[in-house]
Protein backbone atom coordinates (compact mmCIF):
# COMPACT_ATOMS: atom_id res chain seq x y z
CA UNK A 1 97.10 11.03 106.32
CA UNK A 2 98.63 12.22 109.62
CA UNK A 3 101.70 12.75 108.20
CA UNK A 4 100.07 15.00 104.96
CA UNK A 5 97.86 16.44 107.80
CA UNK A 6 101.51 17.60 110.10
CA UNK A 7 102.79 18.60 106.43
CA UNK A 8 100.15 20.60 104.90
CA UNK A 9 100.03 22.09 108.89
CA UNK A 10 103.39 23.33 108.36
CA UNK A 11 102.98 24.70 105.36
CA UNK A 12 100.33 26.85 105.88
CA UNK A 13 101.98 27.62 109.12
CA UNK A 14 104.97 28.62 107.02
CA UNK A 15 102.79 30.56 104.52
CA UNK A 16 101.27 32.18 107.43
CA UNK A 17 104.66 33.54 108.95
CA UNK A 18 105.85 34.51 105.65
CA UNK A 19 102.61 36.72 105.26
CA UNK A 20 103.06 38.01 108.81
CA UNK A 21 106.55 38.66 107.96
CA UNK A 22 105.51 40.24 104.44
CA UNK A 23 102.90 42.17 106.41
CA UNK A 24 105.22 43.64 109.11
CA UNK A 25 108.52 44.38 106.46
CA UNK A 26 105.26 46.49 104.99
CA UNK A 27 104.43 47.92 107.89
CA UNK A 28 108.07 48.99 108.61
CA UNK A 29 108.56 50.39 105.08
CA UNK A 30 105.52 52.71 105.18
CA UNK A 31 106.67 53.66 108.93
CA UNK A 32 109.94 54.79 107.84
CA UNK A 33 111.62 57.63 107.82
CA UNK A 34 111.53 58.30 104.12
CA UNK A 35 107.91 58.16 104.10
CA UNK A 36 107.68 60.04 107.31
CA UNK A 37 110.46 62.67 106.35
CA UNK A 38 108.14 62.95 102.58
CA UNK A 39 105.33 63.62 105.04
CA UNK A 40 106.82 65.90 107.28
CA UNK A 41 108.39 67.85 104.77
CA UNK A 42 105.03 68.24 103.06
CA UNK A 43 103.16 68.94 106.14
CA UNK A 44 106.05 71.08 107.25
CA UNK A 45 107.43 72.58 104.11
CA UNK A 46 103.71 72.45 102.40
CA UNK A 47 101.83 74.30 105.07
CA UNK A 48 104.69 77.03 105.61
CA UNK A 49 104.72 76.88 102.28
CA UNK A 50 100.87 77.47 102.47
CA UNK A 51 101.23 79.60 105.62
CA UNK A 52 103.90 81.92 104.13
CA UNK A 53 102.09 82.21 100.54
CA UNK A 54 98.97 82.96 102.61
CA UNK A 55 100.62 85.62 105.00
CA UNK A 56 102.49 86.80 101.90
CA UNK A 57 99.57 87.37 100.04
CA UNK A 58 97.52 88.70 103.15
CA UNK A 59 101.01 91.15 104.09
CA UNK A 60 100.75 92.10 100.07
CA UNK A 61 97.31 93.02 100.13
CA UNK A 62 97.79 94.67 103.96
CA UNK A 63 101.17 96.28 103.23
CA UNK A 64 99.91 97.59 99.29
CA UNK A 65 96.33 96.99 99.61
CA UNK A 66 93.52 98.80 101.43
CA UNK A 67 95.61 99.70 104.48
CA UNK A 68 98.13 101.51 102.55
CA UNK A 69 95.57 103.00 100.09
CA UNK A 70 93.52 104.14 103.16
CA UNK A 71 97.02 105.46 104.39
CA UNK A 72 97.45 107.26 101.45
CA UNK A 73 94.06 108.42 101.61
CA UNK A 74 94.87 109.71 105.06
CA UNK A 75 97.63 111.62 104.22
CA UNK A 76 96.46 113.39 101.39
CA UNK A 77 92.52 114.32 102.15
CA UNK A 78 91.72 117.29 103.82
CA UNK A 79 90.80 117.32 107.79
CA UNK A 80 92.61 114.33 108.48
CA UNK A 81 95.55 115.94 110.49
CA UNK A 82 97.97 114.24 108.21
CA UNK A 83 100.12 115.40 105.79
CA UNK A 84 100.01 114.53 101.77
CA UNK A 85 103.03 115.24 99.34
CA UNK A 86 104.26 118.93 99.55
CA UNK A 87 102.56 120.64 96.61
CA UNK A 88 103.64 123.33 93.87
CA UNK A 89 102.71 126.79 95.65
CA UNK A 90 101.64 130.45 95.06
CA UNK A 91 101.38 133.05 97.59
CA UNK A 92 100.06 136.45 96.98
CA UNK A 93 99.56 138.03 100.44
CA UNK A 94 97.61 140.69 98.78
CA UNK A 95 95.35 139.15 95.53
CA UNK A 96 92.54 141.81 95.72
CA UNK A 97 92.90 144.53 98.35
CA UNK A 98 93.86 144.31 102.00
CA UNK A 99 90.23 144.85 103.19
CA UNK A 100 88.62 141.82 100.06
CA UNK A 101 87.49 139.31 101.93
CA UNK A 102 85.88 137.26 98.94
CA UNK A 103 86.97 136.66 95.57
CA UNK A 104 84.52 136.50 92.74
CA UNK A 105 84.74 132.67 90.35
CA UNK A 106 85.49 134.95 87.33
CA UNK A 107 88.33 137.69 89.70
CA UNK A 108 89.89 133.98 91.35
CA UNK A 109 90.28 132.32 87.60
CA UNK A 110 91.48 135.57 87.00
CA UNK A 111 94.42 135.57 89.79
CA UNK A 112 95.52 132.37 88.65
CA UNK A 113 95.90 132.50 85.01
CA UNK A 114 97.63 135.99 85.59
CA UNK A 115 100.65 133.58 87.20
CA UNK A 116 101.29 131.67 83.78
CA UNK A 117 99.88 134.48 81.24
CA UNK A 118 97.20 131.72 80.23
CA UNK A 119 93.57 131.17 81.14
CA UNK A 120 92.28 129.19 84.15
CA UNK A 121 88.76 128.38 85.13
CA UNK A 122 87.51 127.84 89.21
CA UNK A 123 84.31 126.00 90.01
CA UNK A 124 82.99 129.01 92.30
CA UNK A 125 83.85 132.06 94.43
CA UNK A 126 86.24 131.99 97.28
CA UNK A 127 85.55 133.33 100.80
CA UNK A 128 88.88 134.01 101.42
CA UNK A 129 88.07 133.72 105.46
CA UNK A 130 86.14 130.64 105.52
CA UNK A 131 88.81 128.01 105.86
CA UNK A 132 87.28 126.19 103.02
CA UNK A 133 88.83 125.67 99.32
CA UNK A 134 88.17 125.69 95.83
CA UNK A 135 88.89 123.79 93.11
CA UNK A 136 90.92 125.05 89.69
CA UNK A 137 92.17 124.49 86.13
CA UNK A 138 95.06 125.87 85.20
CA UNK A 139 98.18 125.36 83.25
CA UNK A 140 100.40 122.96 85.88
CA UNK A 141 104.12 125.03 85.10
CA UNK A 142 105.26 128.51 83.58
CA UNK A 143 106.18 126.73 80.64
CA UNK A 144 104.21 123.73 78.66
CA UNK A 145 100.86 122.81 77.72
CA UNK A 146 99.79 120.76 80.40
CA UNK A 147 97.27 121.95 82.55
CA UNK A 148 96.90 120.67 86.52
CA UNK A 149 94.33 121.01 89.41
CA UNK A 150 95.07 123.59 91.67
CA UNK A 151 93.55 124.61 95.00
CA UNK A 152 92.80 128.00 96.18
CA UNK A 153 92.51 128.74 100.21
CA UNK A 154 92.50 131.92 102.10
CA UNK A 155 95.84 132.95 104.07
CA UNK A 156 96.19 135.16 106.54
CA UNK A 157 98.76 137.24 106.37
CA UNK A 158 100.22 140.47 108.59
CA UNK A 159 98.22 144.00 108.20
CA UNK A 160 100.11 146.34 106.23
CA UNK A 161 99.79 148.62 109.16
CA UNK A 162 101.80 146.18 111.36
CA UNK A 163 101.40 143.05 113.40
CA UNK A 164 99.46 145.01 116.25
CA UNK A 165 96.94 146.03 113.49
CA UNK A 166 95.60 142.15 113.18
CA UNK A 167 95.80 140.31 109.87
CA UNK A 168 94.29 140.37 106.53
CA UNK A 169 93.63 138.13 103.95
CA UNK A 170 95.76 136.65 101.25
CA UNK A 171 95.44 134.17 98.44
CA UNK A 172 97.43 130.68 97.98
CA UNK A 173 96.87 128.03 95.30
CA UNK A 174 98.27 124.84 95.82
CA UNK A 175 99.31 121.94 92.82
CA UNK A 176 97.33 119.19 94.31
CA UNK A 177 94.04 117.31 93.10
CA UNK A 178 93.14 117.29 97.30
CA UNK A 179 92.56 119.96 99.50
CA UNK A 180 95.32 120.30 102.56
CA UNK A 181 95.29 118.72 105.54
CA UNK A 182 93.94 119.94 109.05
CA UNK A 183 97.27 120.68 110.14
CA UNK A 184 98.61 122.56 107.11
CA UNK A 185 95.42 124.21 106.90
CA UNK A 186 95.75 125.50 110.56
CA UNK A 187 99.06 127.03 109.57
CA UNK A 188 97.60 128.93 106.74
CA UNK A 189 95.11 130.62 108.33
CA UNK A 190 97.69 132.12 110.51
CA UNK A 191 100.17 134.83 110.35
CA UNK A 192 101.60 133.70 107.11
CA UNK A 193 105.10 134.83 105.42
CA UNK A 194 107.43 132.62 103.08
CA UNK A 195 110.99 132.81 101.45
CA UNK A 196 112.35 131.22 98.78
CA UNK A 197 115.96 130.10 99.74
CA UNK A 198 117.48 128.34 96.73
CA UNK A 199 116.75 125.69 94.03
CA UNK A 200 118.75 122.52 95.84
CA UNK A 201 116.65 123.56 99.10
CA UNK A 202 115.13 120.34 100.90
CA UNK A 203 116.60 117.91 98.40
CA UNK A 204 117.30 116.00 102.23
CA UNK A 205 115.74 116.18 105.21
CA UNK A 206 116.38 119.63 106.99
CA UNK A 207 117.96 118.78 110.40
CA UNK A 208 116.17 120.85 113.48
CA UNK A 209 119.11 122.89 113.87
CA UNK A 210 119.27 124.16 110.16
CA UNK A 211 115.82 124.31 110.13
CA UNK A 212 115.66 126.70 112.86
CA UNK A 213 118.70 128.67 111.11
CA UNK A 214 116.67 128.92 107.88
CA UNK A 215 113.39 130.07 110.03
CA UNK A 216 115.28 132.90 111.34
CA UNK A 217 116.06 133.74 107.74
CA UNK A 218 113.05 134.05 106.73
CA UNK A 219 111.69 135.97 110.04
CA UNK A 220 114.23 138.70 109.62
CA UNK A 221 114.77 138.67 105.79
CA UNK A 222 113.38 142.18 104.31
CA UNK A 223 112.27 140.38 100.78
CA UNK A 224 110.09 137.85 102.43
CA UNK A 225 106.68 137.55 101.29
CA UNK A 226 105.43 139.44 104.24
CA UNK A 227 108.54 141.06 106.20
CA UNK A 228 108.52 140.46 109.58
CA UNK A 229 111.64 142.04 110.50
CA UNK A 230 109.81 144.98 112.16
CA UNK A 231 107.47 142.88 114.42
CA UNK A 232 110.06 142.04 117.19
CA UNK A 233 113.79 142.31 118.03
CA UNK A 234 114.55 138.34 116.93
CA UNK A 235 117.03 136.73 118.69
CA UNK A 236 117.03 133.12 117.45
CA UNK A 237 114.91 130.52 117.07
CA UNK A 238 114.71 126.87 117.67
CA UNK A 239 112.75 123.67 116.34
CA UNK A 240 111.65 120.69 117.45
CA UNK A 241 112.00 118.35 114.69
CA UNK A 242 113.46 117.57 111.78
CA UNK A 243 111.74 118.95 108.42
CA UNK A 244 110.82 116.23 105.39
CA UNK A 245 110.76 118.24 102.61
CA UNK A 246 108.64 115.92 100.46
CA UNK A 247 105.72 116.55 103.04
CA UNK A 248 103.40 119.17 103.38
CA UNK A 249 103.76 118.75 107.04
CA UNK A 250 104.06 121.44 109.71
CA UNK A 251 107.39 121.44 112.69
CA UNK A 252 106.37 123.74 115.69
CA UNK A 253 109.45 125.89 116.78
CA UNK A 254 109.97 129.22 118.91
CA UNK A 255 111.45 132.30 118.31
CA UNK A 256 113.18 134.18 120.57
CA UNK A 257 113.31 137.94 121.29
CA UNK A 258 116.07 140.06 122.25
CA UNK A 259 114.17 141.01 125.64
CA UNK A 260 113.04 137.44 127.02
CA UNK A 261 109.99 136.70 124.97
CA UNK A 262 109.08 133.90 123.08
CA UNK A 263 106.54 133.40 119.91
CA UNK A 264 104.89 130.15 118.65
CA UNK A 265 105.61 129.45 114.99
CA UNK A 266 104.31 126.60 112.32
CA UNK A 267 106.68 125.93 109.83
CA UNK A 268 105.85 124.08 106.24
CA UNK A 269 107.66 123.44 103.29
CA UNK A 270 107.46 125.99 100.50
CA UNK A 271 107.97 124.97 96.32
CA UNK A 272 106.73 128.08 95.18
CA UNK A 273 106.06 129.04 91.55
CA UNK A 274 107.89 131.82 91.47
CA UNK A 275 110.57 131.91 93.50
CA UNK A 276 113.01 128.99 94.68
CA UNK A 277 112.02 126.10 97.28
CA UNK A 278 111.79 127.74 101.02
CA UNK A 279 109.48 127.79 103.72
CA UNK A 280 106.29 128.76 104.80
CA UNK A 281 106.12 130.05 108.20
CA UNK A 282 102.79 130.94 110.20
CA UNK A 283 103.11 132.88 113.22
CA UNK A 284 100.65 131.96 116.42
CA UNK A 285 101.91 134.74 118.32
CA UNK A 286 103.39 135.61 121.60
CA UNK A 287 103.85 132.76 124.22
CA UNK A 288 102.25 133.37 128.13
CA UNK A 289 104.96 131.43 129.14
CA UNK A 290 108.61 132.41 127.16
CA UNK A 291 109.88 129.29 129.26
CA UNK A 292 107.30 126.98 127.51
């Protein structure tokens, strides 16, 4: 009995390491690095994985989501400061008289239909010295049937008499379904004048240095919209950026007189209706301080 006693002892004692064995080759198995390294790669790889989808999705909807659209927003509305895309333009320094100061619905609808020998229709009257805008329907190019919003704002523009007789009032509509920015507004209701200086004109980015070239252009050019060749003895002028054509966004320069002096102008991109792509150019006057 002893001896079964010392024999079934040693075989469950046997039975007993093997399971201990059994148990710890387990253990070691699940421990290892395959397991581990399946692990780790899906903690790793998953959550980057999960990480990167997530701050994919979250840069989508930040980089072409609200941000952008309330980017865009930005740079189109009115009284934000920043510019929208540079719009289809027409200037007519002098739409009803150099002393008209308002513009009836039926005389503005009138103005801009005249442009494309078709009718247009306006939502109201314009006070052409307001600052504010209205909002038209008219055919959107000389040619075709499709019609486009425009926007009509009052520019000021040189007295006939001369720049020491003040300014009066002109007319521009604009292509665009929203009214200009601060900035570009600022401009408009200042001295205004405009060339047209080719079809290929702003196709790139106008460098400071030809921009400044093409300012004096349009300073001293006799055809301008409003000639300014008469106002002072131009010398040059120079600007301090570069000019992005595809922005209705103004680049300060100064232009310089043959005795010393120095004027403050606004430049903005011009695609006019009826002439070739040039400038706009809004003149803030003589500087206090030429040196500035």
């Amino acid at each position: 009995m002893r001896r079964l006693r010392t024999l079934f002892a040693l075989a469950a004692g046997a039975a007993l390491l093997a399971g201990c064995g059994g148990s710890a080759g387990g253990e070691e198995d699940t421990g290892a690095a395959p397991p581990a390294a399946e692990s780790g790669t899906s903690d790793g790889g998953g959550e980057t994985t999960d990480e990167e989808s997530s701050d994919g999705a979250s840069g989508s909807d930040d980089g072409s989501g609200s941000d952008d659209e309330s980017g865009s927003d930005d740079e189109s509305g009115g009284g934000t400061g920043t510019a929208g895309a540079t719009p289809r333009v027409q200037f007519t320094p002098d739409p009803a008289g150099p002393t008209a100061d308002e513009i009836s619905q039926a005389d503005l609808a009138t103005e801009l239909g005249a442009i494309f020998g078709a009718t247009a229709a306006c939502d109201g009257s314009l006070d052409l010295t307001s600052g504010e805008t209205q909002t038209c329907e008219a055919p959107a190019a000389l040619e075709g049937d499709e019609t486009a919003t425009w926007i009509a704002v009052g520019v000021a523009v040189m007295s006939p008499e001369g720049y020491e007789s003040g300014t009066t009032w002109g007319l521009m509509f604009l292509q665009t379904d929203e009214p200009p920015s601060e900035g570009a507004l600022q401009v408009l209701r200042s001295n205004v004048t405009g060339l047209g200086m080719g079809s290929g004109f702003g196709q790139e980015e106008i460098s400071a240095e030809d921009l400044a070239d093409t300012t004096f252009q349009v300073i001293t050019a006799d055809n301008a919209y409003v000639p300014w060749v008469d106002v002072a003895d131009w010398e040059s002028v120079e600007c301090d950026d570069s000019m992005d054509f595809s922005r209705f966004e103004q680049v300060e320069c100064t232009a310089r007189t043959t005795d010393g002096g120095a004027w403050s102008l606004s430049v903005l991109p011009g695609d006019f209706v009826d002439n070739d792509r040039g400038l706009l150019v809004g003149n803030n006057g003589p500087r206090e301080d030429p040196a500035g």
